[in-house]
Protein backbone atom coordinates (compact mmCIF):
# COMPACT_ATOMS: atom_id res chain seq x y z
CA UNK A 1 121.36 102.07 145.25
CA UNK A 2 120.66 100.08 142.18
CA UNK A 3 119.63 102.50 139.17
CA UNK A 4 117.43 105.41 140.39
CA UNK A 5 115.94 103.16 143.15
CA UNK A 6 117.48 101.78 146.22
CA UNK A 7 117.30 97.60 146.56
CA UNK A 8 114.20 98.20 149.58
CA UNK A 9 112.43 99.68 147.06
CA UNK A 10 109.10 97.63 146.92
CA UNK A 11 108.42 96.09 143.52
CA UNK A 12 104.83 97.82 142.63
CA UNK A 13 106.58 101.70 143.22
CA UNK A 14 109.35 100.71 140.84
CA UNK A 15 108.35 101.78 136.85
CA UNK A 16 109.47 99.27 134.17
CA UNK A 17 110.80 100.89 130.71
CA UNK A 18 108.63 98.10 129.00
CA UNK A 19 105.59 99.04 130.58
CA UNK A 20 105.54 102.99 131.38
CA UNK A 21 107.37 104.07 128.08
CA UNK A 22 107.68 101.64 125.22
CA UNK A 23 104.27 99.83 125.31
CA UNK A 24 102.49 103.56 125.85
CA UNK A 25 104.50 104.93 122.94
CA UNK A 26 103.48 101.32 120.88
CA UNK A 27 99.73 102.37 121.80
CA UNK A 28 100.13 105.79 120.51
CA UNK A 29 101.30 104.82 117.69
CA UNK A 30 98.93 102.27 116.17
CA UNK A 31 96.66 105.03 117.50
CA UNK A 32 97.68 107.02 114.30
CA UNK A 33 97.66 104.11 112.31
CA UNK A 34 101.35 102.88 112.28
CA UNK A 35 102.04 99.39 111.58
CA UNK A 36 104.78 98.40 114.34
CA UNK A 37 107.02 95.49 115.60
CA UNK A 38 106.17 94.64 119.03
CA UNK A 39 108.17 91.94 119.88
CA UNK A 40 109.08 90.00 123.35
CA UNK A 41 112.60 90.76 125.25
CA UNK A 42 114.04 87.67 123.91
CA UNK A 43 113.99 89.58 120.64
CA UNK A 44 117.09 89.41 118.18
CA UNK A 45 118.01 92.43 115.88
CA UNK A 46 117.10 90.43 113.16
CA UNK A 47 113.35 89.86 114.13
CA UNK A 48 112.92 93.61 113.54
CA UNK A 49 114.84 93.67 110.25
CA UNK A 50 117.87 95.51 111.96
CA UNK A 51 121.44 94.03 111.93
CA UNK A 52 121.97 95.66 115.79
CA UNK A 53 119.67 97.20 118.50
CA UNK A 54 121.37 100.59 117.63
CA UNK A 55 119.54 100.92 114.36
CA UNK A 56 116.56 103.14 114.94
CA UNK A 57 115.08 103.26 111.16
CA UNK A 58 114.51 99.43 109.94
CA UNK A 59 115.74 100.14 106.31
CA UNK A 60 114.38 97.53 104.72
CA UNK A 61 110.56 98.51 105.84
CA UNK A 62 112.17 101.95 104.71
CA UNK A 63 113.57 100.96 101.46
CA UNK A 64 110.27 99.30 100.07
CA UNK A 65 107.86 102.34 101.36
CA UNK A 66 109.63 104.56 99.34
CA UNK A 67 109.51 102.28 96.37
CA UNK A 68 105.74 102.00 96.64
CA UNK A 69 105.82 106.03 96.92
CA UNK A 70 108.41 106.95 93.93
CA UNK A 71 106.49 103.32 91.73
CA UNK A 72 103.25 106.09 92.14
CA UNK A 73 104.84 108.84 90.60
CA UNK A 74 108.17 108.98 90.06
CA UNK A 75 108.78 112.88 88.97
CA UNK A 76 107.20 114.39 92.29
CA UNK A 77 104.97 116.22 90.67
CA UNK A 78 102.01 118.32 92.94
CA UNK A 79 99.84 114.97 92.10
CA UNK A 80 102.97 112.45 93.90
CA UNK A 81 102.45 115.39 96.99
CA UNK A 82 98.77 115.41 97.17
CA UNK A 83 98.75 111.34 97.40
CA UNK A 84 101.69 111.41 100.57
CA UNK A 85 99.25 114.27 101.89
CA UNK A 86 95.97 111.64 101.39
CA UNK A 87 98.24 108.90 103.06
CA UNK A 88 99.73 110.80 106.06
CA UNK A 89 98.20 113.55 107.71
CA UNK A 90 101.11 114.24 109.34
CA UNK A 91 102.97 114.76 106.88
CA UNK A 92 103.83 118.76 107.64
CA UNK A 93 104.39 118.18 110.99
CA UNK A 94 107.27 115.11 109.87
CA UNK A 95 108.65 117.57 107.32
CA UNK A 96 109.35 119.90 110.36
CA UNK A 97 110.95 117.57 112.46
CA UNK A 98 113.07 116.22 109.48
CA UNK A 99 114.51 119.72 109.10
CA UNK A 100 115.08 119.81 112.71
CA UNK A 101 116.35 116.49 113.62
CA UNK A 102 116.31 114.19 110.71
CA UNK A 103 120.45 114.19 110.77
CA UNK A 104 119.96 111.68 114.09
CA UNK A 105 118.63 109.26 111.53
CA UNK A 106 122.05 109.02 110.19
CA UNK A 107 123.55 108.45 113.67
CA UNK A 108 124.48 104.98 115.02
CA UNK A 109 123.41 105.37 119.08
């Protein structure tokens, strides 16, 4: 055995991680109008503005969307929340999962 499969294991039942769960979970996301990196396996952590492959939030990218945010309106006033409301629909549902989960942002994998 190799992995999950066994080396007889034709080539057409075996699922890539490329293919059957990154690339879907790339589509979804421009779906909702992300803007992503979708770059080839001979990728460096660099080309994605991380300094490893165990960074999962690309801080820079971060760092100058919440400029452009707190540049808007500074005091968070009800205005500052109805224009991150306008700009992501999600935005209730990503407050939830914050509270929930938001310390694994913190975490090097």
């Amino acid at each position: 055995m190799i992995g999950a499969f066994n080396i007889n294991t034709p080539s057409h039942i075996k699922l890539d991680e490329r293919n059957h769960v990154e690339k879907p979970l790339l589509d979804q996301l421009v779906g909702l109008g992300w803007e992503i990196l979708d770059l080839d396996s001979k990728q460096l952590p660099g080309d994605s503005h991380r300094q490893s492959f165990t960074e999962v939030v690309v801080l820079p990218v971060l760092r100058g969307q919440l400029k452009v945010i707190n540049d808007i309106e500074p005091n968070h006033t009800p205005r500052f929340w109805n224009i991150v409301r306008t700009q992501t629909p999600t935005m209730e549902k990503a407050k939830l999962w914050l509270k929930d989960h938001g310390q694994l942002l913190e975490q090097v994998i």
